[in-house]
N, C-alpha and C. Protein backbone atom coordinates (compact mmCIF):
# COMPACT_ATOMS: atom_id res chain seq x y z
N UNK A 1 -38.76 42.21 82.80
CA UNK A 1 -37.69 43.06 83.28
C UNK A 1 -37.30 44.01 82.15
N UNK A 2 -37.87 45.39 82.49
CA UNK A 2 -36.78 46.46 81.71
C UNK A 2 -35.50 46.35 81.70
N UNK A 3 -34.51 46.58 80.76
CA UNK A 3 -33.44 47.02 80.55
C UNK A 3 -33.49 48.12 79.57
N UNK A 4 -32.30 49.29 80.23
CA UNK A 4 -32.37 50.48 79.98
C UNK A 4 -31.45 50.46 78.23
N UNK A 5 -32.03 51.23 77.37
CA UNK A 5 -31.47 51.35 76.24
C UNK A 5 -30.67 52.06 76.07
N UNK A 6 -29.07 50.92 75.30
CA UNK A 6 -27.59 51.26 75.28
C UNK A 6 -27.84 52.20 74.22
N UNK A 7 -27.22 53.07 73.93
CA UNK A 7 -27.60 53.26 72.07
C UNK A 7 -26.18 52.56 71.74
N UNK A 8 -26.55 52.12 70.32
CA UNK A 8 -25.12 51.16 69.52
C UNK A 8 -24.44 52.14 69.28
N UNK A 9 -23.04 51.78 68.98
CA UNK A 9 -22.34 52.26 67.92
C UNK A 9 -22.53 51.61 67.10
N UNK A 10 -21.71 52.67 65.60
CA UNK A 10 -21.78 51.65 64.74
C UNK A 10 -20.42 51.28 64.51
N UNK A 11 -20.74 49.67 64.55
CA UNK A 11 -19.83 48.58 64.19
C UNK A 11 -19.45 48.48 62.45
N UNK A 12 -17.83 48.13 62.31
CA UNK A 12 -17.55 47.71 61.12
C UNK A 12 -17.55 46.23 60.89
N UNK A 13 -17.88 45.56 60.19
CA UNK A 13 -17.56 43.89 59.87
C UNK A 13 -15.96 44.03 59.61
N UNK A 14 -14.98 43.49 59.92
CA UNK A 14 -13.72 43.44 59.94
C UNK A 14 -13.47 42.17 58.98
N UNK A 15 -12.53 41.87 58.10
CA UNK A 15 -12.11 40.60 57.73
C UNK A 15 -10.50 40.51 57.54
N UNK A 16 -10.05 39.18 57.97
CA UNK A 16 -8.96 38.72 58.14
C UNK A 16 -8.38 37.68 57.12
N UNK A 17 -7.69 37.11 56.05
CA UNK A 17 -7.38 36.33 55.33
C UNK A 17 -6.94 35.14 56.28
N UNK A 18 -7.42 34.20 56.19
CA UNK A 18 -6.42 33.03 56.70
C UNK A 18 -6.19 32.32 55.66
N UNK A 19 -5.07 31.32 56.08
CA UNK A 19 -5.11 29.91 55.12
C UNK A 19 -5.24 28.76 55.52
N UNK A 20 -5.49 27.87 54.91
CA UNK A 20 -6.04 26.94 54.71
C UNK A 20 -5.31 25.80 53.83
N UNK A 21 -4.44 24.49 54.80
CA UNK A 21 -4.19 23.86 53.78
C UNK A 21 -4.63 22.55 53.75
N UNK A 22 -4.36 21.40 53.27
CA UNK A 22 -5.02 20.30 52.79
C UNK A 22 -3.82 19.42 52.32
N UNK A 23 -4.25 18.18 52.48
CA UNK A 23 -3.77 16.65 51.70
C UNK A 23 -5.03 15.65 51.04
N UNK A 24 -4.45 15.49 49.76
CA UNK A 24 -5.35 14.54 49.02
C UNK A 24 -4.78 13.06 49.38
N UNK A 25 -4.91 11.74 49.79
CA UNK A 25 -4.70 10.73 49.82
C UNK A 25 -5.55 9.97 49.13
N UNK A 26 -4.69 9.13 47.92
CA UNK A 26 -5.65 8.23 47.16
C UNK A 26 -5.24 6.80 47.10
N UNK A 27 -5.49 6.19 46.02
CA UNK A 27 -5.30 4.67 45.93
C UNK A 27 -5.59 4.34 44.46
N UNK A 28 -4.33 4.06 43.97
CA UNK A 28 -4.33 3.95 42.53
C UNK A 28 -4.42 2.19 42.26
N UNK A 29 -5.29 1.71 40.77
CA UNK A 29 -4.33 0.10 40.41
C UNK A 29 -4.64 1.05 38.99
N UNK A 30 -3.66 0.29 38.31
CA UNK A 30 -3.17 0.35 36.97
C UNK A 30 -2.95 2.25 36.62
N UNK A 31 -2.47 3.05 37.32
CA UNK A 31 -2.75 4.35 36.83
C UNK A 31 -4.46 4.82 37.29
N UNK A 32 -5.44 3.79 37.56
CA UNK A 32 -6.55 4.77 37.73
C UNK A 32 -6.68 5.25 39.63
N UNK A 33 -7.22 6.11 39.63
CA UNK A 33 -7.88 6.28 40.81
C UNK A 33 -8.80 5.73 41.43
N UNK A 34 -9.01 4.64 42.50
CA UNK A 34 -10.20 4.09 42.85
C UNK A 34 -10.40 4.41 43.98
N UNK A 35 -9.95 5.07 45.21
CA UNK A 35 -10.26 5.65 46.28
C UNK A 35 -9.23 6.97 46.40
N UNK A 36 -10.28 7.51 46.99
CA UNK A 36 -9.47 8.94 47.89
C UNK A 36 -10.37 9.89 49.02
N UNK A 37 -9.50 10.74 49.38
CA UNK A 37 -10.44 11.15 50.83
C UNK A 37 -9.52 12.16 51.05
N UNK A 38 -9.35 13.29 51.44
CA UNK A 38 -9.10 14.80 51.28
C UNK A 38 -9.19 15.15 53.00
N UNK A 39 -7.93 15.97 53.15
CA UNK A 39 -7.62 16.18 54.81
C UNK A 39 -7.53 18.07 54.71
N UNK A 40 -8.39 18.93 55.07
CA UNK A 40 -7.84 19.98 55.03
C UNK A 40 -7.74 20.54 56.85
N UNK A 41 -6.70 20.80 56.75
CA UNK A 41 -6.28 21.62 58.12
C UNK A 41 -7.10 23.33 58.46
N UNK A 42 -7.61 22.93 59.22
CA UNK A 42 -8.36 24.36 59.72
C UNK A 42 -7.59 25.10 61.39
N UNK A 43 -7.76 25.95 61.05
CA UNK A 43 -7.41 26.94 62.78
C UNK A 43 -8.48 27.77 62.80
N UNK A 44 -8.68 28.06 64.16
CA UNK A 44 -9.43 29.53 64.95
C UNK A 44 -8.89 29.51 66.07
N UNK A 45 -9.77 30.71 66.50
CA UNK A 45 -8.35 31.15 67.90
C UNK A 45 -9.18 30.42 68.70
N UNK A 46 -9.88 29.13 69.38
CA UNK A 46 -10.10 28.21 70.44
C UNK A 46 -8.83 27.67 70.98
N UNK A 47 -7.60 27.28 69.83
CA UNK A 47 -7.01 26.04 69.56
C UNK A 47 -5.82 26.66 69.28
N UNK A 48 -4.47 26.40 69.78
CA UNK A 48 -3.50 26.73 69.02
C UNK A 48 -3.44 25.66 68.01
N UNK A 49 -3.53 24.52 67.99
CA UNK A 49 -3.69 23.23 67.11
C UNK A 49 -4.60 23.45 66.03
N UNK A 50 -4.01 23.33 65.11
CA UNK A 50 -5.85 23.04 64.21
C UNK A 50 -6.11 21.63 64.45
N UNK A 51 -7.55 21.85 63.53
CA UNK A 51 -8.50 20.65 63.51
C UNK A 51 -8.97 20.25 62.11
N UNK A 52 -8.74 19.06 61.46
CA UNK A 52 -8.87 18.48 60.32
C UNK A 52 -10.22 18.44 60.10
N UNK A 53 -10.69 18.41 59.02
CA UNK A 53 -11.84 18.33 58.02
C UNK A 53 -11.85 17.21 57.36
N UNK A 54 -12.28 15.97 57.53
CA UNK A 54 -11.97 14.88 56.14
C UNK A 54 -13.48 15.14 55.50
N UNK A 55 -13.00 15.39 53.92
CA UNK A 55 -13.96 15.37 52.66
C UNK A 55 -13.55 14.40 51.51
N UNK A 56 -14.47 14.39 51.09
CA UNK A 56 -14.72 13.35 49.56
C UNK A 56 -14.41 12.03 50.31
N UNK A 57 -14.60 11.56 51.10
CA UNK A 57 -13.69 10.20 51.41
C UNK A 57 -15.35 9.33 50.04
N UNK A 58 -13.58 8.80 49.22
CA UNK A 58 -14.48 8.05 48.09
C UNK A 58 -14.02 6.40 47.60
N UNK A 59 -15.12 5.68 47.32
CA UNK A 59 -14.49 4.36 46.60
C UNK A 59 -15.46 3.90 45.57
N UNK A 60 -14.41 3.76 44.13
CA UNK A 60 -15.66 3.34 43.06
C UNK A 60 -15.91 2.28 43.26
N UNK A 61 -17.18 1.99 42.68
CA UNK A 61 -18.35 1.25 43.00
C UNK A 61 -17.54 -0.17 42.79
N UNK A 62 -17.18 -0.49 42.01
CA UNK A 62 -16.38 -1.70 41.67
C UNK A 62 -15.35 -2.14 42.65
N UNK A 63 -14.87 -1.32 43.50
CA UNK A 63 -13.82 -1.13 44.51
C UNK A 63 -14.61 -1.60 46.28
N UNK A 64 -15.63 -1.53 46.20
CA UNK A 64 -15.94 -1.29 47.49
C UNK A 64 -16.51 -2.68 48.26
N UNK A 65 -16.10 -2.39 49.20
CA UNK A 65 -16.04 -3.36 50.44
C UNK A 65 -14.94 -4.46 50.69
N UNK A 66 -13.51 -3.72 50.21
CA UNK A 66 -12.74 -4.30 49.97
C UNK A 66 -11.74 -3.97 51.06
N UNK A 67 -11.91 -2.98 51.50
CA UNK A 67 -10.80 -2.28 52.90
C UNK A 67 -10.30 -1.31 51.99
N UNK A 68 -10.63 -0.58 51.22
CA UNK A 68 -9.62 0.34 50.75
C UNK A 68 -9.92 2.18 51.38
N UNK A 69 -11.57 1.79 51.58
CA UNK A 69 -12.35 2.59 51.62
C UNK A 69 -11.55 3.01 53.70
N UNK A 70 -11.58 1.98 54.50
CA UNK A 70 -10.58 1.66 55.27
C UNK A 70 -9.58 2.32 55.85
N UNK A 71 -9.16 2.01 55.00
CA UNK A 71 -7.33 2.22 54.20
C UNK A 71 -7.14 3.77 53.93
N UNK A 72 -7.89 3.71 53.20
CA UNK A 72 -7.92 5.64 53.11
C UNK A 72 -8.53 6.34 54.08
N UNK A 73 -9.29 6.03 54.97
CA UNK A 73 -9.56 6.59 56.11
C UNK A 73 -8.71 6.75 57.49
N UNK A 74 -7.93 5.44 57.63
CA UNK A 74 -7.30 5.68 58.42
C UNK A 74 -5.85 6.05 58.35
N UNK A 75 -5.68 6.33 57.09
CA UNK A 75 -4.22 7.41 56.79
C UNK A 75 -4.43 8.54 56.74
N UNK A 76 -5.97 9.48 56.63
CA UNK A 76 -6.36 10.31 57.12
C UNK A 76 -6.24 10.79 58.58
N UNK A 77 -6.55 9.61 59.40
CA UNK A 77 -6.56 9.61 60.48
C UNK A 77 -5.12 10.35 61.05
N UNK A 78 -3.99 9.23 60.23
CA UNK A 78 -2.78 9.28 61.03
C UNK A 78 -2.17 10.54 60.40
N UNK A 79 -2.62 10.74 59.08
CA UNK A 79 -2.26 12.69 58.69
C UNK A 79 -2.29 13.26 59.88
N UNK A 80 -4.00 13.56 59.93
CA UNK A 80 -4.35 14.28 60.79
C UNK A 80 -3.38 14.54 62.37
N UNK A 81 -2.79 13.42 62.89
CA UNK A 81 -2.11 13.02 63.91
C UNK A 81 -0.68 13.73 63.68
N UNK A 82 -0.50 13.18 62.38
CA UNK A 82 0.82 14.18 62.45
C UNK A 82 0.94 15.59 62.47
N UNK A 83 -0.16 15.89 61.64
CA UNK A 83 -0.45 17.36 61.71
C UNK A 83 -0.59 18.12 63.08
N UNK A 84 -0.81 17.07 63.82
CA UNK A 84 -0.81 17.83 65.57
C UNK A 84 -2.27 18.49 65.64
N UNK A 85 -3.23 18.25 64.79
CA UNK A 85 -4.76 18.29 64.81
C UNK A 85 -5.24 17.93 66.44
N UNK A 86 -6.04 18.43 66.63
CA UNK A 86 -6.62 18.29 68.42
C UNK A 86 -8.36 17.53 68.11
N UNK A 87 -8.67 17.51 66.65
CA UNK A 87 -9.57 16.54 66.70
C UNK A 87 -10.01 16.90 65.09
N UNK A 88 -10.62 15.55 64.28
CA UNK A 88 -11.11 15.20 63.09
C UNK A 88 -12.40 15.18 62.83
N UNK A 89 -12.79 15.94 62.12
CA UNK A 89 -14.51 15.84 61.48
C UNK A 89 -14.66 15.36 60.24
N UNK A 90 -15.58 14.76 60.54
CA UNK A 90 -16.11 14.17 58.89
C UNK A 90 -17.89 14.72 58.74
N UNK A 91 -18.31 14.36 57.61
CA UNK A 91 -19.51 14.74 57.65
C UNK A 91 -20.32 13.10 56.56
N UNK A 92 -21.48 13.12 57.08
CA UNK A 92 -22.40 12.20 56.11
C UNK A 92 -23.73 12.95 56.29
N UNK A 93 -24.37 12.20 55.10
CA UNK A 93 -25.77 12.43 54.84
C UNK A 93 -26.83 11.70 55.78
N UNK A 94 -28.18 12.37 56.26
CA UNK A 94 -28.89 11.60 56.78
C UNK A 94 -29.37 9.91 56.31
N UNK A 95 -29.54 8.74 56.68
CA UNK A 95 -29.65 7.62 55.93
C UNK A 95 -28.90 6.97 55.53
N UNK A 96 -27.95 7.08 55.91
CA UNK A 96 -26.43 6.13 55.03
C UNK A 96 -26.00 5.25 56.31
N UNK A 97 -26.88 4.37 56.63
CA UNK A 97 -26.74 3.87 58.27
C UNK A 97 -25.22 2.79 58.45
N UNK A 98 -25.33 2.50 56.89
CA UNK A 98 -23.52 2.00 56.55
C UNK A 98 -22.55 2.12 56.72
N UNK A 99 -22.50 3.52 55.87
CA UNK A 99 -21.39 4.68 56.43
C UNK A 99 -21.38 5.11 57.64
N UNK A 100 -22.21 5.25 58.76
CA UNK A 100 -21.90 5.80 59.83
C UNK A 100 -21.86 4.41 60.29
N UNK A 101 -22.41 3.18 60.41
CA UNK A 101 -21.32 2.45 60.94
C UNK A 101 -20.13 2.33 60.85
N UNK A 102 -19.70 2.23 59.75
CA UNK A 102 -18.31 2.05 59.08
C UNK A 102 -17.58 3.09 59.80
N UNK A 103 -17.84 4.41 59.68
CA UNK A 103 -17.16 5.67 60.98
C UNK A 103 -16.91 5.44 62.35
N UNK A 104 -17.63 4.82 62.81
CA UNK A 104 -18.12 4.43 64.07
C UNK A 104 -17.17 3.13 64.29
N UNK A 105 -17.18 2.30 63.68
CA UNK A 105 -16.27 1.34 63.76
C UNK A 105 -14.70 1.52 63.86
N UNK A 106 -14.29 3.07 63.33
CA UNK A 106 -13.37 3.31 63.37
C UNK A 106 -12.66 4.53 64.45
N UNK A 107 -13.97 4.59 65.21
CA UNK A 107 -13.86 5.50 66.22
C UNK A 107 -13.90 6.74 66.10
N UNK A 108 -14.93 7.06 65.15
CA UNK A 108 -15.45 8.08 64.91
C UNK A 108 -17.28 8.25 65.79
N UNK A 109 -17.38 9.45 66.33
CA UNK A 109 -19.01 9.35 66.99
C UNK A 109 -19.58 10.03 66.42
N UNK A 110 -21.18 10.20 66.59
CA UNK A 110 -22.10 11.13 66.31
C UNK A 110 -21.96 12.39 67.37
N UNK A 111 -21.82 13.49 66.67
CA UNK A 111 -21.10 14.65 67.88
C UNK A 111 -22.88 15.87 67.38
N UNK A 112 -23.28 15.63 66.41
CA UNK A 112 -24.39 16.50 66.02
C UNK A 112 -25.15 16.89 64.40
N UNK A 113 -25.04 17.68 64.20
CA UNK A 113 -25.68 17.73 62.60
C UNK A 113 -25.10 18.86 62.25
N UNK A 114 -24.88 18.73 60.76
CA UNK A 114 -24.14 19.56 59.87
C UNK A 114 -25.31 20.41 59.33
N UNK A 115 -25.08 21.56 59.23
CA UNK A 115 -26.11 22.22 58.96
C UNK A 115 -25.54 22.47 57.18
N UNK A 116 -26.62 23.20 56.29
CA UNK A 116 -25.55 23.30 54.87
C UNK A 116 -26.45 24.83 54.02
N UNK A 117 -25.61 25.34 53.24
CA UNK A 117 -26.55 26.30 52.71
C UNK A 117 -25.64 25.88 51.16
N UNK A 118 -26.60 25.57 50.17
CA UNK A 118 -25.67 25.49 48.64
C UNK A 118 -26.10 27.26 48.33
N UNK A 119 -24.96 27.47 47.87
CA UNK A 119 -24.60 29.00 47.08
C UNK A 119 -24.52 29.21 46.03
């Protein structure tokens, strides 16, 4: 099927500043840091709500499998909740069949794949 040729205009790329904010939640003993996990709040115009991002969710090695890892996830969770978020993403690496249980256990699903470009 032909279709008859529009001619373009030419288009400008437009850009808009938004912001962007965030909560760090951690878990201290003695002054050190042994877990934390990072909530940043995102918007686009789908949503009057934004939608949370959880990153770094972390526990040192000495720390883990203790519930803290847990613990900091699901105060993420309830951030997110207060924040009036309409839904939470996390991201993992292919192979970490642990960690995505551990997500999964907490009622988190497999929704698709993160695509990535390092810059």
């Amino acid at each position: 099927m032909n279709h008859p040729k529009i001619p373009l205009k030419k288009m400008e790329i437009k850009k808009k500043e938004v912001s962007v904010s965030g909560v760090k939640i951690f878990l201290e003993e003695e002054g050190k840091e042994i877990a934390r996990g990072y909530l940043y709040l995102l918007k686009n115009d789908l949503h009057p709500q934004p939608y949370g991002f959880m990153e770094d969710v972390f526990v040192e090695e000495g720390f883990r499998s203790k519930g803290f890892g847990r613990m900091i996830v699901k105060a993420l969770i309830e951030e997110a909740k207060k924040q009036g978020c309409y839904k939470l993403l996390g991201t993992s690496r292919h192979g970490r069949e642990r960690v995505h249980e551990f997500y999964k256990s907490l009622g988190f699903y497999d929704r698709g794949k993160e695509f990535r470009m390092d810059l």
